[in-house]
C-alpha atoms as a PDB file:
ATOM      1  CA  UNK A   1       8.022 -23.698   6.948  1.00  0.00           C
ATOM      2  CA  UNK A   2       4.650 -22.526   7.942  1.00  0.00           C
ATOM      3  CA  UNK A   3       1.675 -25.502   8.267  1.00  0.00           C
ATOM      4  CA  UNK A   4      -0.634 -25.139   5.580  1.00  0.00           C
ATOM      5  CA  UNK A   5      -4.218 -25.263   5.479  1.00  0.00           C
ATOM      6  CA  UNK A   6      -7.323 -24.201   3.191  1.00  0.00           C
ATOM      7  CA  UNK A   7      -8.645 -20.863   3.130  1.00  0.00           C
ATOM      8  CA  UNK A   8     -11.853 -20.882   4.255  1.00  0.00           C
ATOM      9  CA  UNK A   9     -15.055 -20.075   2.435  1.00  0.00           C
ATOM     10  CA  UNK A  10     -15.900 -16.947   5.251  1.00  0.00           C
ATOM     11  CA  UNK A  11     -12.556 -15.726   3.450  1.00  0.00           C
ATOM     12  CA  UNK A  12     -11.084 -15.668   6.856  1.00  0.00           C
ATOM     13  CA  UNK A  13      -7.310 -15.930   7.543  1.00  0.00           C
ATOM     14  CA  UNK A  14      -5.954 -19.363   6.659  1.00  0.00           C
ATOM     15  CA  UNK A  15      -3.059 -21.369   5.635  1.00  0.00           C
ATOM     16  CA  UNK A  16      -2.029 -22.336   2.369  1.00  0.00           C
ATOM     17  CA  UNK A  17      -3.152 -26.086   0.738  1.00  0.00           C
ATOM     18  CA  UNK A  18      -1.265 -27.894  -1.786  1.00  0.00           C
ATOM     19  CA  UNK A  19      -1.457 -25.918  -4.696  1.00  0.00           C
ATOM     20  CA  UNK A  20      -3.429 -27.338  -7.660  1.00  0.00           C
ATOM     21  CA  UNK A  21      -3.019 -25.652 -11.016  1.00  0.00           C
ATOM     22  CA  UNK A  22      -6.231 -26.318 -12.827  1.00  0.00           C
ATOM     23  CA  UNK A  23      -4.681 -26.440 -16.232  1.00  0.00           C
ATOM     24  CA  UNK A  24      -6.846 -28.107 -18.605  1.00  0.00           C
ATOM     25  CA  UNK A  25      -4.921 -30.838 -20.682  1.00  0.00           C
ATOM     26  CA  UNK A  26      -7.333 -32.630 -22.733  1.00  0.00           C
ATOM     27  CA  UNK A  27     -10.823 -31.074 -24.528  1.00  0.00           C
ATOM     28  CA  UNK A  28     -11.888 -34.350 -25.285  1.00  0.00           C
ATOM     29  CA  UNK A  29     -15.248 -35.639 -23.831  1.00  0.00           C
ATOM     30  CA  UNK A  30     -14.562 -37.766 -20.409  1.00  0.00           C
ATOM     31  CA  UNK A  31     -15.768 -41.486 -20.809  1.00  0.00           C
ATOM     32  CA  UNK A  32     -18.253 -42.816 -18.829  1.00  0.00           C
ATOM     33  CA  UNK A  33     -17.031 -44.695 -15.026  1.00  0.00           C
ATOM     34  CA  UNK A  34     -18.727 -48.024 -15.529  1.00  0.00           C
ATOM     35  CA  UNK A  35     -21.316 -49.108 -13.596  1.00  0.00           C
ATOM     36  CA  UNK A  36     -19.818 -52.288 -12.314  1.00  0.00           C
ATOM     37  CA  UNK A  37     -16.718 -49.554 -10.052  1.00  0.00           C
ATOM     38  CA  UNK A  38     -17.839 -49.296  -6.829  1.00  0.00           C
ATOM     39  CA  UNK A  39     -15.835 -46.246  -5.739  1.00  0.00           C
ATOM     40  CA  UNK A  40     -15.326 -45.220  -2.044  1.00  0.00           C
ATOM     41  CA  UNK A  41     -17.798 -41.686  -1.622  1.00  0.00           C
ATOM     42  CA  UNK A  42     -15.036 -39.411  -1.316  1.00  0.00           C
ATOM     43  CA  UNK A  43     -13.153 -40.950  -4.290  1.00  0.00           C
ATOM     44  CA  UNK A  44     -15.699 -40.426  -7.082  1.00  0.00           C
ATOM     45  CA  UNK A  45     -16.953 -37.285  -5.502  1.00  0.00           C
ATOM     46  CA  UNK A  46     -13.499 -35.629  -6.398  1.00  0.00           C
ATOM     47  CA  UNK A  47     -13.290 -37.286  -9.625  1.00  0.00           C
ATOM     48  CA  UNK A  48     -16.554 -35.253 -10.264  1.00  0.00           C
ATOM     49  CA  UNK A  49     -14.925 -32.046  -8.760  1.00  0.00           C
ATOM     50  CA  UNK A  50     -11.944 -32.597 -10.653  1.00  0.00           C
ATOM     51  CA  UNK A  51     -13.607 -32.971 -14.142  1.00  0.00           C
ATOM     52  CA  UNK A  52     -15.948 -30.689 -13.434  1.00  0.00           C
ATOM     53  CA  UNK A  53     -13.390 -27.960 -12.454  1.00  0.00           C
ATOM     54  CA  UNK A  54     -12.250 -28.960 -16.676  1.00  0.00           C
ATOM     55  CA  UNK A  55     -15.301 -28.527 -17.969  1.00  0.00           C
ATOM     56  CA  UNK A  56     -16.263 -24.940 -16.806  1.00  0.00           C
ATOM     57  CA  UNK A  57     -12.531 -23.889 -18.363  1.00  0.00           C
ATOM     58  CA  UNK A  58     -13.318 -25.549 -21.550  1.00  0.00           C
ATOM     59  CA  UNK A  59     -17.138 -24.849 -21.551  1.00  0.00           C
ATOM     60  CA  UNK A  60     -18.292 -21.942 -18.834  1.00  0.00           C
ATOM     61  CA  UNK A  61     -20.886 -21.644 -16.854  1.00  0.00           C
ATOM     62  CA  UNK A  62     -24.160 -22.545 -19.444  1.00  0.00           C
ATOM     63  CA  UNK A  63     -23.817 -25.958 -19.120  1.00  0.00           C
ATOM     64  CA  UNK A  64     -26.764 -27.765 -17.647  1.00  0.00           C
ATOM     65  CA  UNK A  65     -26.587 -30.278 -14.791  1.00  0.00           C
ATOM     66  CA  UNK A  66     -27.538 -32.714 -17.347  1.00  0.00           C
ATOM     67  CA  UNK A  67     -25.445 -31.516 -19.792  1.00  0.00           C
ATOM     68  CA  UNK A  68     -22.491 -31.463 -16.754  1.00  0.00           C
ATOM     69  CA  UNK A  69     -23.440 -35.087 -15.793  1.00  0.00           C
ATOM     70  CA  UNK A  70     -22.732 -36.596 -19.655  1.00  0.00           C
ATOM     71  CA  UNK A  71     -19.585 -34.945 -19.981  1.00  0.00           C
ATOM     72  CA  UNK A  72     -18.299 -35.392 -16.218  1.00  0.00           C
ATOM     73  CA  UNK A  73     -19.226 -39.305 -17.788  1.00  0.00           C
ATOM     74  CA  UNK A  74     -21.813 -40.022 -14.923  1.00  0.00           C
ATOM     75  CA  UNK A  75     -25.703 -40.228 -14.634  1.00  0.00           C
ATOM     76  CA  UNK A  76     -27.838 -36.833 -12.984  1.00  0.00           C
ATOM     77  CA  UNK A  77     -29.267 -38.962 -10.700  1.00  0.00           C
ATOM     78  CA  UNK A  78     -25.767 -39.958  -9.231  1.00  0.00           C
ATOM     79  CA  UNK A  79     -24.034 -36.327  -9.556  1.00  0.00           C
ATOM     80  CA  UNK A  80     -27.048 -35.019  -6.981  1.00  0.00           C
ATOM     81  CA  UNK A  81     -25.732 -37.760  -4.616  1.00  0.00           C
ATOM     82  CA  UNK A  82     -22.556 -36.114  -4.352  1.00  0.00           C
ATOM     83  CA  UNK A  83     -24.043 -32.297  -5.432  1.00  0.00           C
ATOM     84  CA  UNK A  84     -27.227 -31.454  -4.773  1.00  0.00           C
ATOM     85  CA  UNK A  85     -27.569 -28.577  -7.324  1.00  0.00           C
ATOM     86  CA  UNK A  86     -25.073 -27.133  -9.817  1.00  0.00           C
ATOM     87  CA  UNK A  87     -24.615 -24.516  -7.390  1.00  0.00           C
ATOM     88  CA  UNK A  88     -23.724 -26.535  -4.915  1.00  0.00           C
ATOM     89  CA  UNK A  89     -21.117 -28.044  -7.180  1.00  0.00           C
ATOM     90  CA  UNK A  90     -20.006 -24.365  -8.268  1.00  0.00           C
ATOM     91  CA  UNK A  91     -19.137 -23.199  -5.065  1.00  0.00           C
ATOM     92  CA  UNK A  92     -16.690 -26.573  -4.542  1.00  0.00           C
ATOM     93  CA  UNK A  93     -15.080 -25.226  -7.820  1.00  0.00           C
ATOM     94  CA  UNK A  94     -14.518 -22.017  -6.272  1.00  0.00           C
ATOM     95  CA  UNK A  95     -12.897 -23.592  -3.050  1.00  0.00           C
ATOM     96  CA  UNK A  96     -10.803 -25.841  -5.195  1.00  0.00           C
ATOM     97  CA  UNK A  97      -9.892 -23.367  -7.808  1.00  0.00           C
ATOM     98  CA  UNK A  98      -9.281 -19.898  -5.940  1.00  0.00           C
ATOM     99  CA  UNK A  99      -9.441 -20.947  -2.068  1.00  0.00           C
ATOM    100  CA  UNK A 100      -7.184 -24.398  -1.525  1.00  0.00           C
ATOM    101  CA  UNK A 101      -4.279 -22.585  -3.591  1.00  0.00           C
ATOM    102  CA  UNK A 102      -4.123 -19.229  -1.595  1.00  0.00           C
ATOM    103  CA  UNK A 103      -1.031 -19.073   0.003  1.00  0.00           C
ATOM    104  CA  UNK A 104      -0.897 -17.190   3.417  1.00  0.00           C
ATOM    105  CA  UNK A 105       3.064 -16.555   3.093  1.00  0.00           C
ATOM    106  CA  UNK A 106       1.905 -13.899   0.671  1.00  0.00           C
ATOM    107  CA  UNK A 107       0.488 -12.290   3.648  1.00  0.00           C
ATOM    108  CA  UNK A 108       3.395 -11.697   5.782  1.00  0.00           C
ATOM    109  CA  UNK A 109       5.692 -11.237   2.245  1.00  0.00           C
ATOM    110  CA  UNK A 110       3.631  -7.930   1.595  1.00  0.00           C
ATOM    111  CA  UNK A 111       4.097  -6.501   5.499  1.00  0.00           C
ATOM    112  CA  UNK A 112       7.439  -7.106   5.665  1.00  0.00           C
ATOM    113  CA  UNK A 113       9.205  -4.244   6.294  1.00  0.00           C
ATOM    114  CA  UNK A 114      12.617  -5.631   6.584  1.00  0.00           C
ATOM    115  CA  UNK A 115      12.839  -6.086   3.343  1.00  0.00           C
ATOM    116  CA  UNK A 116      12.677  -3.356   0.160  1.00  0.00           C
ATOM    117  CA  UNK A 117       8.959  -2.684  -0.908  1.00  0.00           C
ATOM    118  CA  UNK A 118       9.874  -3.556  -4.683  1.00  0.00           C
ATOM    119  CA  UNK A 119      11.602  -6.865  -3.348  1.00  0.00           C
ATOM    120  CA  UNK A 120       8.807  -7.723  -1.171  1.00  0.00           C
ATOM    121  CA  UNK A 121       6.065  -6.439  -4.423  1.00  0.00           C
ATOM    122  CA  UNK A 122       8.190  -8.540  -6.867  1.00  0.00           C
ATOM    123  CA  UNK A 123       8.357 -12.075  -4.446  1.00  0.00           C
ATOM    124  CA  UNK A 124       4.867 -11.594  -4.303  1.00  0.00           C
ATOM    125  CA  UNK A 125       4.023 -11.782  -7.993  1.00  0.00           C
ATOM    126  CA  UNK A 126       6.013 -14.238  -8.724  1.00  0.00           C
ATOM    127  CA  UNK A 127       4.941 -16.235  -6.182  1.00  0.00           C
ATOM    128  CA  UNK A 128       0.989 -15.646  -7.330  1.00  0.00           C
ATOM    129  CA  UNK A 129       1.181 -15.917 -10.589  1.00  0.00           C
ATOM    130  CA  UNK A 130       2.909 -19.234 -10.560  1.00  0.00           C
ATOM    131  CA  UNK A 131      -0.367 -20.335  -9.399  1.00  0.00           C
ATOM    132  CA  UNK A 132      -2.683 -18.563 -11.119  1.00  0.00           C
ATOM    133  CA  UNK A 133      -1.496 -18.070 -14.742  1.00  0.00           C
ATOM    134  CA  UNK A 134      -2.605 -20.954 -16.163  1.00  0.00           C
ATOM    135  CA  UNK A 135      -5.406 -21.944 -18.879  1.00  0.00           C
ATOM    136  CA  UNK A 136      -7.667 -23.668 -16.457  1.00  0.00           C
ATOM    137  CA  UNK A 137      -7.645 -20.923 -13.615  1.00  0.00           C
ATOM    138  CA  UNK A 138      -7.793 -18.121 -15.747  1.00  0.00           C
ATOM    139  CA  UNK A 139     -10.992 -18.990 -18.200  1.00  0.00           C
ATOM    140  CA  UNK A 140     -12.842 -19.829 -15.254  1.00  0.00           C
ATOM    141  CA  UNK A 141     -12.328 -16.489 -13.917  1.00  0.00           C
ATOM    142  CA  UNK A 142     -13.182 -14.585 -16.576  1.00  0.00           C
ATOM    143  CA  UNK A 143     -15.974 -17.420 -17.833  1.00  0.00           C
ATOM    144  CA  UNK A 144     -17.485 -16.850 -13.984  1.00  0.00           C
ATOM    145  CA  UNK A 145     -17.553 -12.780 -14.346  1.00  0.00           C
ATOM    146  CA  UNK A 146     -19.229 -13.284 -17.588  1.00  0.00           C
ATOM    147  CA  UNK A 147     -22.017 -15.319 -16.327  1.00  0.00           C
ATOM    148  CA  UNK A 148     -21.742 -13.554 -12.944  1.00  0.00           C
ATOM    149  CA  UNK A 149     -22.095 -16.662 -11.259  1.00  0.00           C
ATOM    150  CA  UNK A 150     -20.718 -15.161  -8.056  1.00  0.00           C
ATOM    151  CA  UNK A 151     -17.537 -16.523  -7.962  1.00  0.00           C
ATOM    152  CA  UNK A 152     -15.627 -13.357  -9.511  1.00  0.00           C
ATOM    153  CA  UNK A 153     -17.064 -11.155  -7.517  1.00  0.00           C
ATOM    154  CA  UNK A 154     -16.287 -13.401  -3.719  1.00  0.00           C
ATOM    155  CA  UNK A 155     -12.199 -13.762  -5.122  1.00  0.00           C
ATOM    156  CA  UNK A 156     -12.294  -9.969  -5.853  1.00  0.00           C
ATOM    157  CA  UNK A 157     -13.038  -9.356  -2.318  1.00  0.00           C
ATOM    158  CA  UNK A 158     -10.491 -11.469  -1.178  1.00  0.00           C
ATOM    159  CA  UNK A 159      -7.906  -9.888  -3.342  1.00  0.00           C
ATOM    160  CA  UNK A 160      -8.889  -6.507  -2.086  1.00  0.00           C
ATOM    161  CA  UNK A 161      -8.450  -6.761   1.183  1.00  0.00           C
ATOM    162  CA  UNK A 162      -5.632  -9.259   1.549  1.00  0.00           C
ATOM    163  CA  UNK A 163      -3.388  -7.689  -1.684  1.00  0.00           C
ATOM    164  CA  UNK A 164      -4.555  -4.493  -2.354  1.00  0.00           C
ATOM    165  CA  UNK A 165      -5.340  -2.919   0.692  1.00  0.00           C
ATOM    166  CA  UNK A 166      -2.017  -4.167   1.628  1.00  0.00           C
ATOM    167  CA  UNK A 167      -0.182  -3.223  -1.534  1.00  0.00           C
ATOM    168  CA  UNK A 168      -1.315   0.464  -1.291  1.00  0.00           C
ATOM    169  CA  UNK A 169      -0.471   0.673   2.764  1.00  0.00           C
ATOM    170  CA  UNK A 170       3.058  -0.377   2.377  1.00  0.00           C
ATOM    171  CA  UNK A 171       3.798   1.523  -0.639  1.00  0.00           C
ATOM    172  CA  UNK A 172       2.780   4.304   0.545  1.00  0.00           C
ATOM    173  CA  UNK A 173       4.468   3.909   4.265  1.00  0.00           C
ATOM    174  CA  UNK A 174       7.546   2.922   2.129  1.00  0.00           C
ATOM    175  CA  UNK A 175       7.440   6.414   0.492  1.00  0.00           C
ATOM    176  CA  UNK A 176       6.566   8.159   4.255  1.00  0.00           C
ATOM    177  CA  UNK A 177       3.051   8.635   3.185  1.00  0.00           C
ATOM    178  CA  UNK A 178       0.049   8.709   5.642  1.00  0.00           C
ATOM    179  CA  UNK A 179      -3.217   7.562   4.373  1.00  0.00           C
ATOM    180  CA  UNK A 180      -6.451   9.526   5.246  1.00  0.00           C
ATOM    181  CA  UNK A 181      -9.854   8.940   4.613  1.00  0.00           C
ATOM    182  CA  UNK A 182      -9.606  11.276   1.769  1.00  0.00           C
ATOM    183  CA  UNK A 183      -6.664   9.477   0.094  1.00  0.00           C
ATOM    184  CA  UNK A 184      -7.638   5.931   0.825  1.00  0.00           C
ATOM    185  CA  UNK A 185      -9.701   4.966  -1.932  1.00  0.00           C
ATOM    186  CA  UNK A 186      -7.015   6.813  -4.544  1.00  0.00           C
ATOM    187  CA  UNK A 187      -4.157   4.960  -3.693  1.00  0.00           C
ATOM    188  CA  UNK A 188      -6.392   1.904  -3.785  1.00  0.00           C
ATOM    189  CA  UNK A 189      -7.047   2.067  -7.278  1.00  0.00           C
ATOM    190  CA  UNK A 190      -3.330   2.573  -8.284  1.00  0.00           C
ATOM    191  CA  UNK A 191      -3.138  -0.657  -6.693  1.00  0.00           C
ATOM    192  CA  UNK A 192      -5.941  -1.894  -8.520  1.00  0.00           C
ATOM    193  CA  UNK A 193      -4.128  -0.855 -11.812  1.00  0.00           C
ATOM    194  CA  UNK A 194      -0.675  -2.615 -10.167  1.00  0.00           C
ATOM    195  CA  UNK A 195      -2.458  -5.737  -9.857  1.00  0.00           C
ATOM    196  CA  UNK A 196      -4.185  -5.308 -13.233  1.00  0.00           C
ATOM    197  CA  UNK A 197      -1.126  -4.781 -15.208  1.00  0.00           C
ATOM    198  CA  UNK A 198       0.083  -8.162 -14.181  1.00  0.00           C
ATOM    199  CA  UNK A 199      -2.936  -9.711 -14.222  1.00  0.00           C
ATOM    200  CA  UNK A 200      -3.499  -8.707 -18.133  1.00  0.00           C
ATOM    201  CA  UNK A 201      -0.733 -10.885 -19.195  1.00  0.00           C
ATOM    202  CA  UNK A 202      -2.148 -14.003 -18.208  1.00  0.00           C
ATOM    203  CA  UNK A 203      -5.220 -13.124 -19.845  1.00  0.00           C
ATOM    204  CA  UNK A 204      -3.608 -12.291 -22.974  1.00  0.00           C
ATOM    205  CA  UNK A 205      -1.860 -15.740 -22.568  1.00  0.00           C
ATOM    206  CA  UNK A 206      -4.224 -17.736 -21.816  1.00  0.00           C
ATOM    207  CA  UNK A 207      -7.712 -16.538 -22.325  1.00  0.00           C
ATOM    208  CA  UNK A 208      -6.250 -14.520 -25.853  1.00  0.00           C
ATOM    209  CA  UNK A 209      -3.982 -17.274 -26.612  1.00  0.00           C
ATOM    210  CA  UNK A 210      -1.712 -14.734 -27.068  1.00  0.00           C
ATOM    211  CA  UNK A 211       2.336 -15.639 -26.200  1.00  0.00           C
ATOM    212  CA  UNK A 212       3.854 -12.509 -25.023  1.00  0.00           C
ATOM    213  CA  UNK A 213       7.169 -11.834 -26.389  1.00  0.00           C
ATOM    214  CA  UNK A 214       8.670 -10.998 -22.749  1.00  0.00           C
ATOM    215  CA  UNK A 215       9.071 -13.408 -19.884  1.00  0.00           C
ATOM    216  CA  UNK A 216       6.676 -12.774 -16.872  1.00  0.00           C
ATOM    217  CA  UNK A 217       9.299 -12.240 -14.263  1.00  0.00           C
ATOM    218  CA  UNK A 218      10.592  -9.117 -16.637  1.00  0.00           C
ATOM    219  CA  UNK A 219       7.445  -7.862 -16.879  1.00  0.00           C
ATOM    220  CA  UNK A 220       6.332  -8.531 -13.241  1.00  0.00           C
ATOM    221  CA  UNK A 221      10.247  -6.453 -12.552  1.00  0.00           C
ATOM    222  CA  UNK A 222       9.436  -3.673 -14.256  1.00  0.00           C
ATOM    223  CA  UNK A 223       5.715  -2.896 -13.721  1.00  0.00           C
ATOM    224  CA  UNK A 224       6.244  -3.175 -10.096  1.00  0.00           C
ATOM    225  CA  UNK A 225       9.430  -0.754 -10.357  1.00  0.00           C
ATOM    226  CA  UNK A 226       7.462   2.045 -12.659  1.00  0.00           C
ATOM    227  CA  UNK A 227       4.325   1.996  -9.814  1.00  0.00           C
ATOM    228  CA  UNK A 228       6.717   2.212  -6.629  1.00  0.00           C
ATOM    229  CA  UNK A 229       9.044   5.046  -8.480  1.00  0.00           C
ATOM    230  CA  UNK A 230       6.001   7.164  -9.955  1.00  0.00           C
ATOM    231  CA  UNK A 231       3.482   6.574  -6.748  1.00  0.00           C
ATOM    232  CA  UNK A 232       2.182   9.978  -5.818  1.00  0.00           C
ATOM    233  CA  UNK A 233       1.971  12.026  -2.878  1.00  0.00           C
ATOM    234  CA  UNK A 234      -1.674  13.157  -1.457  1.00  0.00           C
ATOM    235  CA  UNK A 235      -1.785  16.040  -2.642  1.00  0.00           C
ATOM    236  CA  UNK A 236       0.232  15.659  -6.050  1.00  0.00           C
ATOM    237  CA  UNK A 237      -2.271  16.143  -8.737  1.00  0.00           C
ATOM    238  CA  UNK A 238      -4.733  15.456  -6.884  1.00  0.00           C
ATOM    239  CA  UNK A 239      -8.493  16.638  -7.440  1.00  0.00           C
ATOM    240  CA  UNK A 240     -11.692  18.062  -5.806  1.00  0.00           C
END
């Protein structure tokens, strides 16, 4: 097995943490830490993280830092010890949310060219959705685009270049297909619409509280077989 470590904030290469499915169990209002617990620094500052990471899946991104200290049950004054701002305290949700639980195997599953491109496409949903198709992890992503808080738009980059650029490359060497500047941006939106296929079903799931009727794996089998069998040449329908 491969070490693991966080991936950094600079979205540089890094190895994978212990992953931490932010799935929010309980909607009830956290009660206040008494006074009289004197917890070690590091201790109550990821008790903080940790309900705060709950309360922007239950509530979004409108809360104030006053509202955020009663129901993280602690006082402002404290929560600035350990956050200075709420966007200070955002951007440790989006490190312990969509950063600690990236898995750099995922990397060297999608340029693996031993194996079949649909095998290789269909070990790498799997794989990611079992850590991010869950209540907690997908509100706040769709909760953060709505309020364009910045997170969104820093994982979409991510994705981009270390699934999609990736996902379009090795479909498209899989088929014998050399990408040109003209093509490039094409066959990156087919794997845009790849990745949002998949994606969708969590959302209906678990933003839509919607229970599909199929399994994930059969759907993540047979979108990934009807984009490698139908991907296009360059110059198949293409236009001007």
């Amino acid at each position: 097995m491969k070490s693991k470590n966080k991936v950094q904030p600079s979205m540089g290469l890094g190895k994978k943490a212990e992953v931490l499915k932010v799935d929010v169990v309980s909607k009830t209002r956290s009660k206040p830490v008494r006074s009289s617990e004197r917890l070690p620094f590091e201790q109550r500052r990821e008790m903080i993280l940790k309900k705060a990471v709950d309360v922007f899946a239950e509530r979004g991104f409108d809360a104030t830092t006053r509202d955020l200290a009663r129901h993280l049950g602690t006082t402002q004054p404290l929560m600035y010890k350990y956050f200075k701002t709420k966007d200070d305290l955002i951007e440790e949700v989006y490190k312990r949310v969509f950063l600690d639980v990236w898995d750099t195997a995922w990397d060297e599953i999608l340029v693996d060219r031993s194996r079949p491109i649909t095998e290789r496409l269909i070990r790498f949903y799997r794989s990611y959705t079992d850590v991010i198709m869950n209540r907690g992890w997908m509100r706040i992503y769709l909760f953060a685009g709505l309020k364009n808080v910045g997170i969104t738009s820093s994982y979409i980059r991510l994705v981009e270049e270390r699934v999609i650029r990736r996902i379009a490359m090795e479909i498209c060497a899989a088929h014998g297909i050399q990408i040109s500047k003209s093509s490039e941006a094409r066959y990156m939106e087919i794997a845009w619409s790849l990745q949002g296929s998949i994606f969708y079903y969590g959302v209906r799931k678990y933003a839509y509280e919607l229970d599909p009727s199929v399994p994930r794996s059969v759907v993540i089998d047979d979108v990934v077989n009807i984009f490698v069998a139908s991907w296009p040449k360059e110059n198949e329908n293409s236009r001007a």
